[in-house]
Protein backbone atom coordinates (compact mmCIF):
# COMPACT_ATOMS: atom_id res chain seq x y z
CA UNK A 1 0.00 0.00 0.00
CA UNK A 2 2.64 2.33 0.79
CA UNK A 3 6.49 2.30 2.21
CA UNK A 4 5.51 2.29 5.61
CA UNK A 5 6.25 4.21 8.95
CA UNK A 6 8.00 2.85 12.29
CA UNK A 7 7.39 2.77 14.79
CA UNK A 8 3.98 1.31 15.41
CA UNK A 9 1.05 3.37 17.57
CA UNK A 10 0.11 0.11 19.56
CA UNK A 11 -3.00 1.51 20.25
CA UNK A 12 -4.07 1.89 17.21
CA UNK A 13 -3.94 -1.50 16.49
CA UNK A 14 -7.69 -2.03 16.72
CA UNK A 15 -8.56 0.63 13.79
CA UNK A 16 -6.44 -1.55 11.64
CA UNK A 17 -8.84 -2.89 8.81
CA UNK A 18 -6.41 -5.71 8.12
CA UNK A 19 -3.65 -6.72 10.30
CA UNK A 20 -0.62 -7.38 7.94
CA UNK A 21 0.07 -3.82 6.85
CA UNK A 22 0.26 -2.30 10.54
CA UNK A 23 3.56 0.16 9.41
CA UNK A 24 1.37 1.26 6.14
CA UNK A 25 -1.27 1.97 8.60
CA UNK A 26 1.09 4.09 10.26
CA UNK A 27 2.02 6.38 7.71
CA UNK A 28 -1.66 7.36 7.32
CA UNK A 29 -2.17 8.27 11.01
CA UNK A 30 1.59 9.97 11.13
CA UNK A 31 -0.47 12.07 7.84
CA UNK A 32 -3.63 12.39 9.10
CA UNK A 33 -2.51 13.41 12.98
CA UNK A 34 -0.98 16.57 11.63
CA UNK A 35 -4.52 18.40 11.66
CA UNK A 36 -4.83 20.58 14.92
CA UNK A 37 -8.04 20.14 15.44
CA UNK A 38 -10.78 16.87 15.25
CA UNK A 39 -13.29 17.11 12.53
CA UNK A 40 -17.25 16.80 13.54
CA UNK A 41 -19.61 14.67 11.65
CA UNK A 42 -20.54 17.25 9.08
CA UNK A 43 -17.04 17.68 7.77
CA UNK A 44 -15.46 16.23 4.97
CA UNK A 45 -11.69 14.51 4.13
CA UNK A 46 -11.06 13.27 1.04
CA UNK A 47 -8.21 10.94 -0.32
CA UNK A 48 -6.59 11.16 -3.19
CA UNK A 49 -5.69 8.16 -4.79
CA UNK A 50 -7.66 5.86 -2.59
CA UNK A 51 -6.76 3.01 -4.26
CA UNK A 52 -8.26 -0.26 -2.84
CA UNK A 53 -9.62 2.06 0.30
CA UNK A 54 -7.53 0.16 2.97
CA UNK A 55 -5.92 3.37 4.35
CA UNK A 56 -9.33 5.18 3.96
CA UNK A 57 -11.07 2.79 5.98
CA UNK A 58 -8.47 3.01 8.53
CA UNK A 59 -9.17 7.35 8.76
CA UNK A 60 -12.69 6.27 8.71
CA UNK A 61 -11.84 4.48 11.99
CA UNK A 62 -10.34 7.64 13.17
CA UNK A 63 -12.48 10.64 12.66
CA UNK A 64 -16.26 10.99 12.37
CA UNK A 65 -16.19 13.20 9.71
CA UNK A 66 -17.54 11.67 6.21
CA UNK A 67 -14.76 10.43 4.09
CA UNK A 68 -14.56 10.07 0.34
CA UNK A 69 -12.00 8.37 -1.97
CA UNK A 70 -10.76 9.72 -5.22
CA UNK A 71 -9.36 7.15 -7.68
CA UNK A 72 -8.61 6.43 -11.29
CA UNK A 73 -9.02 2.47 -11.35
CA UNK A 74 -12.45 1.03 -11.74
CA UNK A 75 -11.09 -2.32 -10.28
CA UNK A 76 -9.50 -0.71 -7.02
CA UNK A 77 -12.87 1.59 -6.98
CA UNK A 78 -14.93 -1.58 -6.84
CA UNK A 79 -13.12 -3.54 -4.36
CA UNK A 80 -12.88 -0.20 -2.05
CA UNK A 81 -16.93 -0.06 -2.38
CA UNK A 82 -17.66 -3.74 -1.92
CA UNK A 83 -15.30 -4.82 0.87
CA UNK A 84 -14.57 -1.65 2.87
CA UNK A 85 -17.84 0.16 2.05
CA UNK A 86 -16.80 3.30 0.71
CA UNK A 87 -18.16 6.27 -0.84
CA UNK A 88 -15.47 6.44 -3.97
CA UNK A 89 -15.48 8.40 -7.21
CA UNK A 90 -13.76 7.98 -10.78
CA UNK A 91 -10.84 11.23 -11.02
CA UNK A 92 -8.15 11.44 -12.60
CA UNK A 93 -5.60 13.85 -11.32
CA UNK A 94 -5.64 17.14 -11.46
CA UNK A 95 -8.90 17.20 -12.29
CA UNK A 96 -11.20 16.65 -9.52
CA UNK A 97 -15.16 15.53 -9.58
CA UNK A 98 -15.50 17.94 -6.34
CA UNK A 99 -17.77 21.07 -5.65
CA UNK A 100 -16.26 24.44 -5.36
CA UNK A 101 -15.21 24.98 -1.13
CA UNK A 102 -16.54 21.06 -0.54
CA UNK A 103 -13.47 19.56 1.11
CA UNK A 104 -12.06 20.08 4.99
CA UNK A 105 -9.26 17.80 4.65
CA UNK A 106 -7.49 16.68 1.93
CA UNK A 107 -5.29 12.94 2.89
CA UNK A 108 -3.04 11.84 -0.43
CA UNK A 109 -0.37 9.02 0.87
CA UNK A 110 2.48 8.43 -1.77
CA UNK A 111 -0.26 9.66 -4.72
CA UNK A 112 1.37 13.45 -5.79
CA UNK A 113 4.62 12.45 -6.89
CA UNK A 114 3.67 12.26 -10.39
CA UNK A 115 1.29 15.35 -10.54
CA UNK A 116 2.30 17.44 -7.55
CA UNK A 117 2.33 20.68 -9.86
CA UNK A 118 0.38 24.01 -10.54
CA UNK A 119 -2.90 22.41 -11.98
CA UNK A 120 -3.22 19.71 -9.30
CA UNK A 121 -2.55 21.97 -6.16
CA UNK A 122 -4.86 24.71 -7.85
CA UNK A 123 -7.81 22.09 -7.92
CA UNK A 124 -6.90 21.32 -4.48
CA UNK A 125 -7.45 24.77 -3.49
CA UNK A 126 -10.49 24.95 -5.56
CA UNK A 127 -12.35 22.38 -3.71
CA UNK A 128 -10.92 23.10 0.01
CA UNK A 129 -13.10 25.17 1.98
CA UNK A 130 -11.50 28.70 3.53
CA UNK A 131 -8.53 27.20 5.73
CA UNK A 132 -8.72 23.76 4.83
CA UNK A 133 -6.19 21.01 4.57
CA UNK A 134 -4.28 19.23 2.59
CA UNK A 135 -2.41 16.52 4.51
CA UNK A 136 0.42 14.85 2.09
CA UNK A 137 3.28 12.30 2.39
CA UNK A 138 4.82 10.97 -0.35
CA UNK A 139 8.62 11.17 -1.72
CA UNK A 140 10.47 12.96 -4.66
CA UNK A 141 13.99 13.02 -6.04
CA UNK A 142 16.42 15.51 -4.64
CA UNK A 143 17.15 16.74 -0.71
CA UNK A 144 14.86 16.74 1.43
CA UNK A 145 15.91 21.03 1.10
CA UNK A 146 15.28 21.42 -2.18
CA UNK A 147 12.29 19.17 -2.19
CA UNK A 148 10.83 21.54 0.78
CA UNK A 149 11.71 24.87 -1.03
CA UNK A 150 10.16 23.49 -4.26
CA UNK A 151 6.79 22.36 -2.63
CA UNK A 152 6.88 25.76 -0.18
CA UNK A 153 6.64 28.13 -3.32
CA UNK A 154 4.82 24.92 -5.44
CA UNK A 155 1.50 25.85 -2.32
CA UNK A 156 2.40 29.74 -1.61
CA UNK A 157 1.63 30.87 -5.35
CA UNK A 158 -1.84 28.72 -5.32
CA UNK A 159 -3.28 29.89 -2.15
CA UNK A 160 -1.74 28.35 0.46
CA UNK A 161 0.29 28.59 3.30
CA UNK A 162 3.12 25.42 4.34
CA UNK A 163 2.35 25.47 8.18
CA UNK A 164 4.07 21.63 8.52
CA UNK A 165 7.07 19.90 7.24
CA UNK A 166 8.62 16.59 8.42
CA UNK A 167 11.59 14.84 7.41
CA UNK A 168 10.48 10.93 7.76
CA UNK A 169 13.36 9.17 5.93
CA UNK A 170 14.86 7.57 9.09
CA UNK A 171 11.31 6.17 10.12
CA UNK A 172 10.37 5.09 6.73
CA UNK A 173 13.29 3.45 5.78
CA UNK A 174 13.15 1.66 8.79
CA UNK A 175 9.80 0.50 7.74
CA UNK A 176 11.13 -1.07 4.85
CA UNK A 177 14.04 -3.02 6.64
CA UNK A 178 10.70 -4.42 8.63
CA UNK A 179 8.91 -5.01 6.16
CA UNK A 180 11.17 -6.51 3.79
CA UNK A 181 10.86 -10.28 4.65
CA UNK A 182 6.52 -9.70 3.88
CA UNK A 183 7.86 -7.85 0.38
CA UNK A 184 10.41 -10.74 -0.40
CA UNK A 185 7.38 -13.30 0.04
CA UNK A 186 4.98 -11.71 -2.17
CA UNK A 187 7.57 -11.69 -5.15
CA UNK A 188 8.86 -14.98 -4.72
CA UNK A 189 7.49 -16.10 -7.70
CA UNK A 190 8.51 -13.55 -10.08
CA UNK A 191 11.73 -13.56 -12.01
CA UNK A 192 14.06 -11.32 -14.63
CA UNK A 193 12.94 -7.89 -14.87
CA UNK A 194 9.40 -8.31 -13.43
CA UNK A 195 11.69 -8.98 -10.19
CA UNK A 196 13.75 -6.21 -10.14
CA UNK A 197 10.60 -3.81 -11.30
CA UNK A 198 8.84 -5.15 -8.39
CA UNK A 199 11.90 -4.70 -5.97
CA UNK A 200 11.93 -1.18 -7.38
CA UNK A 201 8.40 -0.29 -7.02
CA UNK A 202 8.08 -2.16 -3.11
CA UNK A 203 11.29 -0.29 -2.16
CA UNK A 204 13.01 -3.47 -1.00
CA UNK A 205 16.37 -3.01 0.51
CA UNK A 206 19.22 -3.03 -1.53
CA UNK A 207 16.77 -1.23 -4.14
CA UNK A 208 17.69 1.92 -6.08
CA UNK A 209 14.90 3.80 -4.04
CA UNK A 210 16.16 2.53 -0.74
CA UNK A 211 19.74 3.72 -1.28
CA UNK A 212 17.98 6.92 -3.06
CA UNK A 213 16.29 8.10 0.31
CA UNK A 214 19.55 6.25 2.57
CA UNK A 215 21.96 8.74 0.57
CA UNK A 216 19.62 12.10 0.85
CA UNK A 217 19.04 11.49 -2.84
CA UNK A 218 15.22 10.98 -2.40
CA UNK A 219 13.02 13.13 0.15
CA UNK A 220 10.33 11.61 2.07
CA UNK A 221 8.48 13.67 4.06
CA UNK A 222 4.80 14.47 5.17
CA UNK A 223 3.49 18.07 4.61
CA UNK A 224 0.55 20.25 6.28
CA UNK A 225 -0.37 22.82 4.03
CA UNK A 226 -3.72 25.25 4.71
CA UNK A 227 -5.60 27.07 2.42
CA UNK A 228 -5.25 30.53 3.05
């Protein structure tokens, strides 16, 4: 689902919707816990790139706020709706199927990297309500400075102020030295360069992303930014 965070919130153990993926959990609630305040029923978060929904289920476990996924895969849609439950809608980014000043939070866990520019944090903007949220981790190439001085003007010149910014290499690259025996299992069977694309994807240690983020090559961090 994601790269992971460690260590584990035991007491959060109970919210987990499945029990195997307790450091992916993690990274959500290191995202989510940024907000200051708790949402009320009537409010709103939103994920972006909700994927299968587990992580969106586990918020849901979290907050009573409504929650909403956005995601571009019918398949990962479906299984979101019919296992977890969840309200989820077809969007593919930066366009967003959202009303104008609808959203209190948004949540998007390793799902900007690819789009994190102009058009995607303008829609962002667009659909947050008057100090909203948008509550991000994911990782990009370069130091974790010029990463942070990138995404700082990247949120400024679209409406936003950057009132958080973590560094959370050490914690998620211990993740993946946790987690790498569970990776190593589920790609036992492949071979040739399906292996190594897998290895690369999963972040498995001795992979190009591992040594990326080891070195200060690769930033991972989680960001609070609020519309202003």
């Amino acid at each position: 689902m994601n790269l992971g965070y460690a260590p584990l919130t035991e007491k959060l153990r109970s919210c987990y919707p499945s029990a195997d993926q307790g450091l992916q959990y993690e990274l959500y609630w290191q995202t989510f816990r940024q907000l200051e305040f708790s949402l009320s029923a009537d409010q709103l978060v939103c994920e972006v790139g909700s994927g299968r929904g587990g992580g969106l289920a586990f918020i849901r476990n979290l907050t009573p706020a409504q929650v909403i996924g956005l995601e571009c895969s019918t398949a990962a849609r479906r299984y979101a709706e019919r296992y977890f439950e969840l309200d989820t809608r077809a969007a593919t980014v930066p366009k967003l199927p959202l009303e104008d000043a609808s959203v209190d939070a948004f949540v998007a866990v390793e799902a900007a990297h690819f789009s994190h520019n102009d058009a995607f944090v303008a829609e962002l903007a667009r659909s947050l309500k008057p100090k909203g949220s948008v509550l991000l981790a994911d990782f990009n190439l370069g130091s974790d400075q010029h990463v942070r001085t990138k995404l700082s003007a990247l949120y400024q010149r679209n409406g936003f102020e950057l009132i958080g910014w973590r560094d959370i290499r050490p914690q998620v690259l211990e993740a993946m030295k946790q987690d790498d025996t569970r990776k190593q299992a589920c790609m036992r069977f492949l071979i040739g360069p399906l292996r190594a694309e897998a290895e690369a994807y999963m972040g498995t240690i001795g992979s190009h992303k591992y040594h990326e983020m080891k070195n200060d090559e690769r930033a991972y961090f989680i960001l609070h930014a609020r519309k202003l």
